[in-house]
C-alpha atoms as a PDB file:
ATOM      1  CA  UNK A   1      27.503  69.713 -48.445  1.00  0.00           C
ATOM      2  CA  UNK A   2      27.245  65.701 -47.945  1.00  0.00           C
ATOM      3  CA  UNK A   3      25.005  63.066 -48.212  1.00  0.00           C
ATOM      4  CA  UNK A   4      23.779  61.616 -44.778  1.00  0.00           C
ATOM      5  CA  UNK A   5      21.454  58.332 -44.674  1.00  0.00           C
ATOM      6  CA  UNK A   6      20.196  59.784 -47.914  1.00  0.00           C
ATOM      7  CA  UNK A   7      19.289  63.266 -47.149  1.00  0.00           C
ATOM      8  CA  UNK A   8      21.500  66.361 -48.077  1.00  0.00           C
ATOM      9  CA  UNK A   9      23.037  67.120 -45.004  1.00  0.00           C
ATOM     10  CA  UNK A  10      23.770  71.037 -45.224  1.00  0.00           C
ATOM     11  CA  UNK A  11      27.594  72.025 -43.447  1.00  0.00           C
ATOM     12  CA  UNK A  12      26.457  74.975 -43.510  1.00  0.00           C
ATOM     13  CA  UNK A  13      23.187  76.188 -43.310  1.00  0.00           C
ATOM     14  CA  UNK A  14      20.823  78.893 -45.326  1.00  0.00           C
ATOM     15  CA  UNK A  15      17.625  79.609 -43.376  1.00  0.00           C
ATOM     16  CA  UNK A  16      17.225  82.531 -45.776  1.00  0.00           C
ATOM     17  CA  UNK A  17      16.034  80.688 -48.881  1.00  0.00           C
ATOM     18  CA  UNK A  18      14.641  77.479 -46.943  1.00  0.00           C
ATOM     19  CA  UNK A  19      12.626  77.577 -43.535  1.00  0.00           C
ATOM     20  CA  UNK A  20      13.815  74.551 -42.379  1.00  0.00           C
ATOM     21  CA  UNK A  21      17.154  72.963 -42.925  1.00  0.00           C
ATOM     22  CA  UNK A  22      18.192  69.273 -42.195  1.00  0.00           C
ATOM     23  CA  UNK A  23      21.469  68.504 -39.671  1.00  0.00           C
ATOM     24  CA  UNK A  24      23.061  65.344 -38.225  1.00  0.00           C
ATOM     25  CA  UNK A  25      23.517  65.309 -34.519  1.00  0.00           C
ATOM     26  CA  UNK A  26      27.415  66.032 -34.725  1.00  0.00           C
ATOM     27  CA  UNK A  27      26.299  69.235 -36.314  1.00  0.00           C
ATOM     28  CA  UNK A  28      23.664  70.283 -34.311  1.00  0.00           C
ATOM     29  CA  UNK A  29      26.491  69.744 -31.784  1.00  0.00           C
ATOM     30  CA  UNK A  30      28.736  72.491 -33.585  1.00  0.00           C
ATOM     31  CA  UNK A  31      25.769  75.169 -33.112  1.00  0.00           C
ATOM     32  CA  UNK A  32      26.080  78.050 -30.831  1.00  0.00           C
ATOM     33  CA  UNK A  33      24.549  76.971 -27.246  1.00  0.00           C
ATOM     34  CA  UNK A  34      22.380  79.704 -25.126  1.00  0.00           C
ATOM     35  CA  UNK A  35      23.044  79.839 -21.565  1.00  0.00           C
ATOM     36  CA  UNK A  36      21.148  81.830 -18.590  1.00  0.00           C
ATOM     37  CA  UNK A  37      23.283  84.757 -16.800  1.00  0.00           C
ATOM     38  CA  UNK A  38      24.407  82.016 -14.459  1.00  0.00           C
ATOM     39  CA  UNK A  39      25.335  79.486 -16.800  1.00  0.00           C
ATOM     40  CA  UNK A  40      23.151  76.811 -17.306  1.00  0.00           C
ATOM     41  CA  UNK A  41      21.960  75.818 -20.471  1.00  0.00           C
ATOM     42  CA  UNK A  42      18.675  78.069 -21.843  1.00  0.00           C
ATOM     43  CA  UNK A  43      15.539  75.725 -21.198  1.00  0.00           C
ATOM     44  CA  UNK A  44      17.381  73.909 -18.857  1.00  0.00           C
ATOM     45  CA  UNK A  45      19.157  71.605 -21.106  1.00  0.00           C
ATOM     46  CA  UNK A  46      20.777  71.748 -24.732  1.00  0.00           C
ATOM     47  CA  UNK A  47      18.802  70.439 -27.067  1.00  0.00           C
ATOM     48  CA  UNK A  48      21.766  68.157 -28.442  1.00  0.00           C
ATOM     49  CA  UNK A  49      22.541  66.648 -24.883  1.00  0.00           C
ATOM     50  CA  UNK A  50      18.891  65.911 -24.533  1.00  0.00           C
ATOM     51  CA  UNK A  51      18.866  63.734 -27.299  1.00  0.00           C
ATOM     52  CA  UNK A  52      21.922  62.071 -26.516  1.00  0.00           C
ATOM     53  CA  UNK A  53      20.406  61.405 -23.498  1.00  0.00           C
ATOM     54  CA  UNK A  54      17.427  60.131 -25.031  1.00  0.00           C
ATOM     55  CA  UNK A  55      19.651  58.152 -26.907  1.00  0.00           C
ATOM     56  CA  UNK A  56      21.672  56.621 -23.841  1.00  0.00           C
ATOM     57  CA  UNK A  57      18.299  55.553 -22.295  1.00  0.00           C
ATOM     58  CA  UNK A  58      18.139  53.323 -25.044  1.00  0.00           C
ATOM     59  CA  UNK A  59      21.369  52.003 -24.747  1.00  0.00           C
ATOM     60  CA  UNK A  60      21.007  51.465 -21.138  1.00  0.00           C
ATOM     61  CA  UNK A  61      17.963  49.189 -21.755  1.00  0.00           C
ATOM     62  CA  UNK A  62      19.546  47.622 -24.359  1.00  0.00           C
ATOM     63  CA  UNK A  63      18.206  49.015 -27.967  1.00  0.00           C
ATOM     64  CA  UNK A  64      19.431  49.997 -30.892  1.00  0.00           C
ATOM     65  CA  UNK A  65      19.093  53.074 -33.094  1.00  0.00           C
ATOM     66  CA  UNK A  66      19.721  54.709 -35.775  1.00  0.00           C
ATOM     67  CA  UNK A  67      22.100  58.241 -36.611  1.00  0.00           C
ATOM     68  CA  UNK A  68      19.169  60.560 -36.072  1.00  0.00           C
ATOM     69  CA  UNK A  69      18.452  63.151 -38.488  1.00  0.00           C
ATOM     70  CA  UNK A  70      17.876  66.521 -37.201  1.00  0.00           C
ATOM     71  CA  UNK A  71      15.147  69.102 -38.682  1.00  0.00           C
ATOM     72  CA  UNK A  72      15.890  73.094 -37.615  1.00  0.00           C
ATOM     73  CA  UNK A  73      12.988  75.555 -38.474  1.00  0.00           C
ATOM     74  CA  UNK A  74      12.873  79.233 -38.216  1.00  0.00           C
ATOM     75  CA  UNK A  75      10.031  81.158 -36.967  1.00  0.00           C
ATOM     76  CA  UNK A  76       9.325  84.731 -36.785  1.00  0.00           C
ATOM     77  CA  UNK A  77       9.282  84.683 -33.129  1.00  0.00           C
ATOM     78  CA  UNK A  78       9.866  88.715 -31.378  1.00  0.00           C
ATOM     79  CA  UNK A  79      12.533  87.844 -29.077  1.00  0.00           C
ATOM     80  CA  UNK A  80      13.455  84.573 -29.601  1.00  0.00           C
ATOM     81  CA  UNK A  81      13.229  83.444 -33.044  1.00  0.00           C
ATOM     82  CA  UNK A  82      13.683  79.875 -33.847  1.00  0.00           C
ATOM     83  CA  UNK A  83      17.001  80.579 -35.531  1.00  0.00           C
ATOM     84  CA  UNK A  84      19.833  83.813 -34.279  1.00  0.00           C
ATOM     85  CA  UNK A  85      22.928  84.141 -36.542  1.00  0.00           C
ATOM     86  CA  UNK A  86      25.785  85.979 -33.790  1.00  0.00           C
ATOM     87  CA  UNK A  87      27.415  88.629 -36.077  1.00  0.00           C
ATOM     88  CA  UNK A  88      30.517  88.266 -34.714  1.00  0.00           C
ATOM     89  CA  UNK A  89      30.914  84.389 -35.034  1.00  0.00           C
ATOM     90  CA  UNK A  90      29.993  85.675 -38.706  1.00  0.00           C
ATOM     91  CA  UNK A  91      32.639  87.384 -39.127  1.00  0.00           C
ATOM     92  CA  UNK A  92      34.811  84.612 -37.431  1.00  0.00           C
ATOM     93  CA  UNK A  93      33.389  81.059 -39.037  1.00  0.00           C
ATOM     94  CA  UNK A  94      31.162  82.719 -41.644  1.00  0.00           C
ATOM     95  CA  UNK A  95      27.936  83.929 -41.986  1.00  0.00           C
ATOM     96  CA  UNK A  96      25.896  80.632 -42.625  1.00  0.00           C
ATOM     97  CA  UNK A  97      28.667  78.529 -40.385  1.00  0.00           C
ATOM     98  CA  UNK A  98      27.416  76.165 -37.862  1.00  0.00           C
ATOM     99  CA  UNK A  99      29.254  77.599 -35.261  1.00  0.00           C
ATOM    100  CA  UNK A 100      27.540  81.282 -35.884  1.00  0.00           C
ATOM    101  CA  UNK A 101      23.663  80.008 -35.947  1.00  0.00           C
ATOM    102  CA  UNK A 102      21.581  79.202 -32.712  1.00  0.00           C
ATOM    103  CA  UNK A 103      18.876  76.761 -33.020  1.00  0.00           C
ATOM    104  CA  UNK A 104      15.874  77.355 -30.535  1.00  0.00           C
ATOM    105  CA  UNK A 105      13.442  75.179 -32.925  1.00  0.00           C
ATOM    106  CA  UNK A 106      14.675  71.104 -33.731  1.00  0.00           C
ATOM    107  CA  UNK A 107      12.787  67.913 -34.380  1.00  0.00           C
ATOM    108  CA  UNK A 108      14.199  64.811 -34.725  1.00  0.00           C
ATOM    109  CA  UNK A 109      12.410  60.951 -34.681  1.00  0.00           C
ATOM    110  CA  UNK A 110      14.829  58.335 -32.595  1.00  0.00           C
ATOM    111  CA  UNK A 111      14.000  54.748 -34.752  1.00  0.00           C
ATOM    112  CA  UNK A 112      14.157  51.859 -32.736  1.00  0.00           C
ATOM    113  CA  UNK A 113      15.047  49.363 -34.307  1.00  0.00           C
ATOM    114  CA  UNK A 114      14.526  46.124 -32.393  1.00  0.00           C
ATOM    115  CA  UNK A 115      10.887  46.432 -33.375  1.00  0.00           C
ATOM    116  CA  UNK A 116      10.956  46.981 -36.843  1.00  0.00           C
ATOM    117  CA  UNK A 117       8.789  45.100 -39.463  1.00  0.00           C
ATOM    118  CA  UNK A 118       8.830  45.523 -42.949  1.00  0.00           C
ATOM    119  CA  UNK A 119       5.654  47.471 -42.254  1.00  0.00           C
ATOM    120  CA  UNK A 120       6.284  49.700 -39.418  1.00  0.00           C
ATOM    121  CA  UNK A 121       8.730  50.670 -36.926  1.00  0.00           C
ATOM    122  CA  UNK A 122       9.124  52.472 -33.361  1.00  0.00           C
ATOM    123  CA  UNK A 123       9.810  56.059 -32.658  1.00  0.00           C
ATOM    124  CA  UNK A 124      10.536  58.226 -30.031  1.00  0.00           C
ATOM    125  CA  UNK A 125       9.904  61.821 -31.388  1.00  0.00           C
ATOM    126  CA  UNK A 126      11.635  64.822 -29.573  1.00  0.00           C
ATOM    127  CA  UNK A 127      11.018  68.407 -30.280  1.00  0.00           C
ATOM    128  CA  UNK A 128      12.757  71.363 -28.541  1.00  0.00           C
ATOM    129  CA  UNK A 129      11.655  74.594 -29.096  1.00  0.00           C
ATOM    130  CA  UNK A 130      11.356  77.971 -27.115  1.00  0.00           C
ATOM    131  CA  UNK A 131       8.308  77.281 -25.012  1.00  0.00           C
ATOM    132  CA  UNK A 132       9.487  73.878 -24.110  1.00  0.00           C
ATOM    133  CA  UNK A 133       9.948  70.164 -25.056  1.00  0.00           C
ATOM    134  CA  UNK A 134       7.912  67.606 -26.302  1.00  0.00           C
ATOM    135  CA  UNK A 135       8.739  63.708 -26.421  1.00  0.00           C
ATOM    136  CA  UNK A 136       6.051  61.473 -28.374  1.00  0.00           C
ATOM    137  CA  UNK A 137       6.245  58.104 -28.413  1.00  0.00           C
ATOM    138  CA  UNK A 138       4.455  55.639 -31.166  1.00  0.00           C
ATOM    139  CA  UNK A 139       4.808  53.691 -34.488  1.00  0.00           C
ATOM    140  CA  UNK A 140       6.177  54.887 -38.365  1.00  0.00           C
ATOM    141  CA  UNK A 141       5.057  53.906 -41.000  1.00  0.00           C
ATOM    142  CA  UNK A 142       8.401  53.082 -43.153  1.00  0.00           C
ATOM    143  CA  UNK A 143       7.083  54.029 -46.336  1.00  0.00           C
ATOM    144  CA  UNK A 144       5.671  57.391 -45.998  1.00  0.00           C
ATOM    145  CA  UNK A 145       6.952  58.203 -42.681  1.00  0.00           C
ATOM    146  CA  UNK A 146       3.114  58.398 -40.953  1.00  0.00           C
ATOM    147  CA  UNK A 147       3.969  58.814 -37.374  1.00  0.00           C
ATOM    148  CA  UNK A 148       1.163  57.440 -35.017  1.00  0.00           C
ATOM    149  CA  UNK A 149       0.825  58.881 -31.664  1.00  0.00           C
ATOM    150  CA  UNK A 150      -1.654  57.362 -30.318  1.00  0.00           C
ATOM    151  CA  UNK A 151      -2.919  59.581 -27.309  1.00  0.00           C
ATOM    152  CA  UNK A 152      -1.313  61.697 -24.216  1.00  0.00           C
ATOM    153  CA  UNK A 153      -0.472  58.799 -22.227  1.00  0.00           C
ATOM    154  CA  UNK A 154       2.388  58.576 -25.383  1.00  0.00           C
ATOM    155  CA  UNK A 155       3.249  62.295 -25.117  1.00  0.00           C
ATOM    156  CA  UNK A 156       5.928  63.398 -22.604  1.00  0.00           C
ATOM    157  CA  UNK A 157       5.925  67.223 -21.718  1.00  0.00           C
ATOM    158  CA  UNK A 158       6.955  70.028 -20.075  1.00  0.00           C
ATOM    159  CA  UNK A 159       4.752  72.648 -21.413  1.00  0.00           C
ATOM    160  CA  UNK A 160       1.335  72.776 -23.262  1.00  0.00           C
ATOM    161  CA  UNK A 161       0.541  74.034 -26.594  1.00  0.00           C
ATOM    162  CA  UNK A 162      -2.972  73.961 -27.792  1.00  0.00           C
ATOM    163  CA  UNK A 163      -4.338  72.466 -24.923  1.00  0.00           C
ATOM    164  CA  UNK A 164      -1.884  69.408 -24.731  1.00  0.00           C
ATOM    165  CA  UNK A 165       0.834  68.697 -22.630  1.00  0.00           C
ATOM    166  CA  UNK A 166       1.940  69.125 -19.089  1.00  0.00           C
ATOM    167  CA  UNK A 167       0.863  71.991 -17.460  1.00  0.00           C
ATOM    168  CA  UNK A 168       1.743  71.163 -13.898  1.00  0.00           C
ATOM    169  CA  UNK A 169       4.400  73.710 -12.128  1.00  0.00           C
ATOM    170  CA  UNK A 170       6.210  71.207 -10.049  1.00  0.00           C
ATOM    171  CA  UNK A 171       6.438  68.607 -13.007  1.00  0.00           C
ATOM    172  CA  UNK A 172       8.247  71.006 -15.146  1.00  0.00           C
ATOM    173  CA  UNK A 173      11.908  70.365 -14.497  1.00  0.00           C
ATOM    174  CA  UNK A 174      14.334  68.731 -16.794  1.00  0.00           C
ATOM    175  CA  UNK A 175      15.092  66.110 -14.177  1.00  0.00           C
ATOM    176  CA  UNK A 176      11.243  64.919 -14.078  1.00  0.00           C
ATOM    177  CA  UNK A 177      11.379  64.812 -17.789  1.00  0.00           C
ATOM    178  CA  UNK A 178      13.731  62.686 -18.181  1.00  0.00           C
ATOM    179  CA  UNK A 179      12.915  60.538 -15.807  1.00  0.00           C
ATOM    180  CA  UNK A 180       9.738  60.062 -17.320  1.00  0.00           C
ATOM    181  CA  UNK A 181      11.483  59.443 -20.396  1.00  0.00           C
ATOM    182  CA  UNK A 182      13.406  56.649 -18.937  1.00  0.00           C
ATOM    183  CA  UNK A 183      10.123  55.038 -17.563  1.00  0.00           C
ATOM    184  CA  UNK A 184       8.807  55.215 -20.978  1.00  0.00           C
ATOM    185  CA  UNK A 185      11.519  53.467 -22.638  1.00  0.00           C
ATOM    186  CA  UNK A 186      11.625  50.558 -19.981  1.00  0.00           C
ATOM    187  CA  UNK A 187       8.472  49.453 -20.573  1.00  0.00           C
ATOM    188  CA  UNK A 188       8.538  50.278 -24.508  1.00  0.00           C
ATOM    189  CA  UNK A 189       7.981  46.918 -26.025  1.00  0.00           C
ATOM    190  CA  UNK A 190       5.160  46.394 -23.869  1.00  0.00           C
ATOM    191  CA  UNK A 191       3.824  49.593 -25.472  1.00  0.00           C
ATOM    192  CA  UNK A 192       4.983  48.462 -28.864  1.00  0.00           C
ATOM    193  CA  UNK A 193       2.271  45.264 -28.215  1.00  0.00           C
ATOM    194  CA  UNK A 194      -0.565  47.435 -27.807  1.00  0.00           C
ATOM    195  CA  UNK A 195       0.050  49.328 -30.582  1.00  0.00           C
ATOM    196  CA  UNK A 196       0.314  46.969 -33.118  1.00  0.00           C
ATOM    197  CA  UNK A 197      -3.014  45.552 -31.861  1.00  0.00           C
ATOM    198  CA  UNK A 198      -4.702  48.839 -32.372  1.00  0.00           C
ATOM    199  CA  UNK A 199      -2.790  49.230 -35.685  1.00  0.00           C
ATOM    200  CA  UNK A 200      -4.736  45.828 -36.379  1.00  0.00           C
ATOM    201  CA  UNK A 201      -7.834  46.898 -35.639  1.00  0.00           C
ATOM    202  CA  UNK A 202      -7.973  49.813 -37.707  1.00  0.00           C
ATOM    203  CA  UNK A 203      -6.712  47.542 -40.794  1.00  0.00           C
ATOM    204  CA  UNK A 204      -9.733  45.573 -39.792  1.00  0.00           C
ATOM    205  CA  UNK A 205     -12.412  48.154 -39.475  1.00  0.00           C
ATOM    206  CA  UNK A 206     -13.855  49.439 -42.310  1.00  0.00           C
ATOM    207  CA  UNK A 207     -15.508  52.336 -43.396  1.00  0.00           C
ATOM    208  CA  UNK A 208     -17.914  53.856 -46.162  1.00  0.00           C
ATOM    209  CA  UNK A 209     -18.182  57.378 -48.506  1.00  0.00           C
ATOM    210  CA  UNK A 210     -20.719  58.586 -45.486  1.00  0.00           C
ATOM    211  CA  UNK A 211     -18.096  57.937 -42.356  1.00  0.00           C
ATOM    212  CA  UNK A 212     -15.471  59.689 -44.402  1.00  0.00           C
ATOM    213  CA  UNK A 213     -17.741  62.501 -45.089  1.00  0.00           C
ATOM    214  CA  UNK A 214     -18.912  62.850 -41.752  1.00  0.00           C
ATOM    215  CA  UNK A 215     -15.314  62.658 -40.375  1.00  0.00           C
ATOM    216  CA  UNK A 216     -13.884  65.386 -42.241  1.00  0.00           C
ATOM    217  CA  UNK A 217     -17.153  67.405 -41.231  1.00  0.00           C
ATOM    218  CA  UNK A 218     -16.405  67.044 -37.838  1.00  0.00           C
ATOM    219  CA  UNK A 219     -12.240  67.863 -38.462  1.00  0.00           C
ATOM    220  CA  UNK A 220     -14.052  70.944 -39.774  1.00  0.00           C
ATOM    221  CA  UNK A 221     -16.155  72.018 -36.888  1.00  0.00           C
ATOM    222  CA  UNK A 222     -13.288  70.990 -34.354  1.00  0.00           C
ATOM    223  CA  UNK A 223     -11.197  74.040 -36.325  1.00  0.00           C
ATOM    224  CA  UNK A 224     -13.696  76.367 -35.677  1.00  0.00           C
ATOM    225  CA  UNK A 225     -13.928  75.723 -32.317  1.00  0.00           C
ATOM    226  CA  UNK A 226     -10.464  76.426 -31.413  1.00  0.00           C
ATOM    227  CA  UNK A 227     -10.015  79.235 -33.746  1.00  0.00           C
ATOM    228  CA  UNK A 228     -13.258  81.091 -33.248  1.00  0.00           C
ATOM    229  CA  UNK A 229     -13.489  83.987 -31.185  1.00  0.00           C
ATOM    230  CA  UNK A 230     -17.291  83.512 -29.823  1.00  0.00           C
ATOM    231  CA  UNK A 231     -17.030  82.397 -26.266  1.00  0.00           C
ATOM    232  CA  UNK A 232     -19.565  80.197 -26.724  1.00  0.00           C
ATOM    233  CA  UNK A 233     -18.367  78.102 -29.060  1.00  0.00           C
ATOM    234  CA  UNK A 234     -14.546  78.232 -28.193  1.00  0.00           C
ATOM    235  CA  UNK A 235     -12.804  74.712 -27.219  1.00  0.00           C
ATOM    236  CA  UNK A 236      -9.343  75.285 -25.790  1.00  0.00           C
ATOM    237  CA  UNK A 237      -7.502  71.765 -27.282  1.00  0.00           C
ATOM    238  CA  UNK A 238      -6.222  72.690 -30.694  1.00  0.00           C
ATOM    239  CA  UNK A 239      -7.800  71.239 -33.484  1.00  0.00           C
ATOM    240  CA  UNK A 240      -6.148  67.719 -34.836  1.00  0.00           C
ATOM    241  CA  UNK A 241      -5.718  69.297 -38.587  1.00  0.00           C
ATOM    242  CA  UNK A 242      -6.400  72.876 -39.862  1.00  0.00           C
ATOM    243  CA  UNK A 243      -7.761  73.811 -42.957  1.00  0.00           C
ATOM    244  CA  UNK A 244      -5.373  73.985 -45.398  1.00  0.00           C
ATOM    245  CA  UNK A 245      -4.594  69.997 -44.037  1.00  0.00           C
ATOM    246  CA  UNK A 246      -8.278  69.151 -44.022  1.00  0.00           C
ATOM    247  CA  UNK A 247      -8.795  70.312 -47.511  1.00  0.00           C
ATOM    248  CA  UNK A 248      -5.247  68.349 -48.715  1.00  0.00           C
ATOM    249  CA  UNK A 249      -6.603  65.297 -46.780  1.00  0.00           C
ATOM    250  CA  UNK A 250      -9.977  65.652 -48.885  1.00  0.00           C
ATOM    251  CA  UNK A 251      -8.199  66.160 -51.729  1.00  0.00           C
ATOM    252  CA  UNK A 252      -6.267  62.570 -51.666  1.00  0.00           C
ATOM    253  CA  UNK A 253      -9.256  61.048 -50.607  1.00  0.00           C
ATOM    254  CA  UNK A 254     -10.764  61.877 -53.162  1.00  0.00           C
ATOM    255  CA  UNK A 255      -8.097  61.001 -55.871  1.00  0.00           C
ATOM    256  CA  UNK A 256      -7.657  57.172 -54.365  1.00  0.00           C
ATOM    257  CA  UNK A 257     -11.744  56.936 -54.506  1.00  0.00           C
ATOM    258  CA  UNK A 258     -11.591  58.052 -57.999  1.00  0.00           C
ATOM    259  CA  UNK A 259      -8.367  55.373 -58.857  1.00  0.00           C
ATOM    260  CA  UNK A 260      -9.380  52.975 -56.518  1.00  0.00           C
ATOM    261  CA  UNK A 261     -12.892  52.578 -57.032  1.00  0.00           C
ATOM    262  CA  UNK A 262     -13.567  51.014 -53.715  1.00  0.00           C
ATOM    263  CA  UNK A 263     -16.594  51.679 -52.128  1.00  0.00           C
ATOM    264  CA  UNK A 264     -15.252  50.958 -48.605  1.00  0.00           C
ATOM    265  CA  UNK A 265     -11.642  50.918 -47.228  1.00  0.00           C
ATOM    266  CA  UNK A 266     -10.075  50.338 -43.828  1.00  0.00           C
ATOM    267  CA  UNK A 267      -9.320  53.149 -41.135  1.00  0.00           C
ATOM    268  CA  UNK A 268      -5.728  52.689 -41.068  1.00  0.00           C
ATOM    269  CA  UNK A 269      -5.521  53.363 -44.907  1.00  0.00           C
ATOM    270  CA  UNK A 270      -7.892  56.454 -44.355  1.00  0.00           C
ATOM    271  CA  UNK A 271      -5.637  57.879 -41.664  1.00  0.00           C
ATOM    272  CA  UNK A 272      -2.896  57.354 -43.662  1.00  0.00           C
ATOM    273  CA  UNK A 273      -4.526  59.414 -45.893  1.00  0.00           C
ATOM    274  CA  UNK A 274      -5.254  62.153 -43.204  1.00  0.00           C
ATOM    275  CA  UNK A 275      -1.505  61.906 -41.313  1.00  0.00           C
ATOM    276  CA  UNK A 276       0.833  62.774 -44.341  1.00  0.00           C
ATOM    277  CA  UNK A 277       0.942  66.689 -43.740  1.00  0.00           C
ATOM    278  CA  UNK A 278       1.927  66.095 -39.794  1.00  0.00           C
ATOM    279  CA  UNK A 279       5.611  66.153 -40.497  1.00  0.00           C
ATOM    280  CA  UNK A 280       8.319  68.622 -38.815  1.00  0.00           C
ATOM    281  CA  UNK A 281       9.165  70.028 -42.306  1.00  0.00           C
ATOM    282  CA  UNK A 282       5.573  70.723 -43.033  1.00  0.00           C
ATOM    283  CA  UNK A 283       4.163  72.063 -39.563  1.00  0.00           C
ATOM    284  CA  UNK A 284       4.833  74.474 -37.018  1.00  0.00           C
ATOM    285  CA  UNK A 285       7.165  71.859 -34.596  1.00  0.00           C
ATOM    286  CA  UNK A 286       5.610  73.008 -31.462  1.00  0.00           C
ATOM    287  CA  UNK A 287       2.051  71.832 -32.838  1.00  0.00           C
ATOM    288  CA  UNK A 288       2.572  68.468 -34.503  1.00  0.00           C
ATOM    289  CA  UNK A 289       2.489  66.302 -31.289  1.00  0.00           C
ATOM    290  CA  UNK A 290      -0.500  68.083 -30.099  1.00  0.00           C
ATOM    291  CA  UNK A 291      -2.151  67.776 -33.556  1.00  0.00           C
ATOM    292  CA  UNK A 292      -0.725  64.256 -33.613  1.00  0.00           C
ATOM    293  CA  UNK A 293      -2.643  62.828 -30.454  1.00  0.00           C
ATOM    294  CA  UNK A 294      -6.095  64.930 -31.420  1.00  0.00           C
ATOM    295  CA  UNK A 295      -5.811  63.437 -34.750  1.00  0.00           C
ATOM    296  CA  UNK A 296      -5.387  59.614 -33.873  1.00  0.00           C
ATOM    297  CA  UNK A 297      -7.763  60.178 -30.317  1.00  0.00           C
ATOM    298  CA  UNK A 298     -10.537  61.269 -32.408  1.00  0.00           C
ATOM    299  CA  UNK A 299     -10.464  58.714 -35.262  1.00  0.00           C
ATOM    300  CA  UNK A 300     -10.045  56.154 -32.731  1.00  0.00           C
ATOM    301  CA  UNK A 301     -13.071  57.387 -30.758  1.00  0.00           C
ATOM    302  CA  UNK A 302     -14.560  57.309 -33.972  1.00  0.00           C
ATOM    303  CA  UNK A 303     -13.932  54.011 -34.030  1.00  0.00           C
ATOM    304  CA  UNK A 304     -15.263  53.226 -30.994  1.00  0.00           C
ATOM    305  CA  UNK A 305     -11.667  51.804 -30.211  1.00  0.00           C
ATOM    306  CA  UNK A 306     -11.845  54.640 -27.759  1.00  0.00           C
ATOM    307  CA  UNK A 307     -14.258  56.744 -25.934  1.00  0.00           C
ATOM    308  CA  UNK A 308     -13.704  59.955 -23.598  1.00  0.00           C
ATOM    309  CA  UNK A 309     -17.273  61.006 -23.898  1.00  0.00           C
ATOM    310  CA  UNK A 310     -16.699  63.089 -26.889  1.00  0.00           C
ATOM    311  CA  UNK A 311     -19.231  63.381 -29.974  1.00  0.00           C
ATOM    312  CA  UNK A 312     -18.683  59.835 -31.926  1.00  0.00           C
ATOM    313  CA  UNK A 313     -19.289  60.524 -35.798  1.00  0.00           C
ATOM    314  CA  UNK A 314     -19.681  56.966 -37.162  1.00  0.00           C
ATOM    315  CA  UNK A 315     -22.096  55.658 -34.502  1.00  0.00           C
END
């Protein structure tokens, strides 16, 4: 075991008495790789080469970051479960070795760092997991680690979960991905501009005991909608936070009103309050981008910072 950036970096991993398990990138290296019959990588990449690619994009266009810090998760996924220990690199490396585990199911945040404040800073969020990959792109807040995705124009996909993503058949290869990935990146700190305005205007805006109630009301109905199984009430898109979030969310809202006192406070500290349990270690990693950009399209549309003609709760 070793210390890495701060977090226990584990050389060899237990996905027995944890669910997830945290790696470095020369690690996640050392895993076992899948490959088709003919040889090419499972998904049509390894997930470690993808980020090194991500990672050489940046270079290329001349930004820095940091070591990234890789999150595995199990899942209890038939055929392909997010984690496979190969019995007989077991018995050759050892039973929770590196060498002996594949990894179908990683997240890890890229932090760029020539747009860091003291405040915030840039990410570029990759998850690779069986059904696919996901690349979001957006701000962090340093403190807490709040990542802000701010809609699907930020999201970079080659599948769709929940209603988000990339369904189209002839935009699925790797090669497309990544070359949307490298279009992102070139024109990042024009993105980076943008955000921090909207960022500011949600620090500006604020809002009342009613909005917040009427928000969380409408979190509430947007759950049912997905989840239910009456056809007339069923909405496709996944919900941006499900129950057991909503009533966590309510819960610390609740607690700052009570210590706070305030009788008003701004939308970026209220989604700050709804964003902490939309972390890799927290959520199933093929949902938290798609929760991600429901959750921050919505309370901008709420807003009015946005509108796509859905219901607007605080107008």
């Amino acid at each position: 075991m070793k210390l890495f950036k701060n977090i226990v970096i584990m050389e060899q991993l237990n996905f027995i008495d944890n669910k997830t398990q945290t790696l470095s990138l020369e690690e996640l290296e050392l895993t076992y790789k899948e490959d088709y019959p003919n040889g090419l990588p499972m998904g049509g990449i390894y997930h470690c080469v993808l980020i090194r690619s991500v990672m050489a994009m940046l270079e290329k266009y001349g930004l820095k970051c940091d070591e990234p810090e890789i999150v595995a998760a199990d899942n209890r996924e038939k055929y392909r479960p997010g984690v496979t220990v190969s019995q007989a690199l077991a018995e050759q490396y050892g039973a929770q070795s590196l060498q002996a585990h594949t990894l179908r199911r990683i997240h890890t945040c890229l932090k760029v760092r020539d747009f860091e404040t003291e405040e915030m800073e840039t990410v570029i969020g990759i998850s690779y997991f069986q059904k696919g990959i996901q690349v979001g792109f957006g701000m962090n807040v340093r403190v807490c680690d709040n990542m802000m995705v701010l809609g699907t124009q930020d999201l970079i996909s080659n599948c769709t979960i929940g209603g988000v993503g990339n369904p189209a058949k002839e935009n699925q290869s790797i090669e497309v991905l990544l070359e949307k990935i490298d279009a992102k990146i070139q024109k990042l700190s024009g993105d980076v501009v943008s955000w921090r305005d909207i960022i500011k205007s949600l620090k500006d805006y604020t809002i009342g005991e009613d909005e917040v109630r009427n928000f969380f009301a409408w979190l509430k109905e947007l759950r049912i909608a997905y989840d239910t199984s009456n056809k007339k009430l069923h909405h496709s898109t996944i919900y941006p936070l499900n129950d057991s979030q909503i009533n966590a969310a309510m819960e610390r809202w609740m607690i700052r009103k009570c210590e706070s006192d305030m009788e008003s406070f701004s939308v970026w500290d209220f989604y700050n309050i709804l964003n902490q349990d939309l972390k890799p270690t927290k959520v199933e990693i093929p949902v938290l981008y798609p929760q991600l950009v429901r959750l921050d399209g919505e309370l901008l549309n709420a807003a009015s910072l946005q509108f796509k003609g859905h219901l607007k709760p605080w107008k």
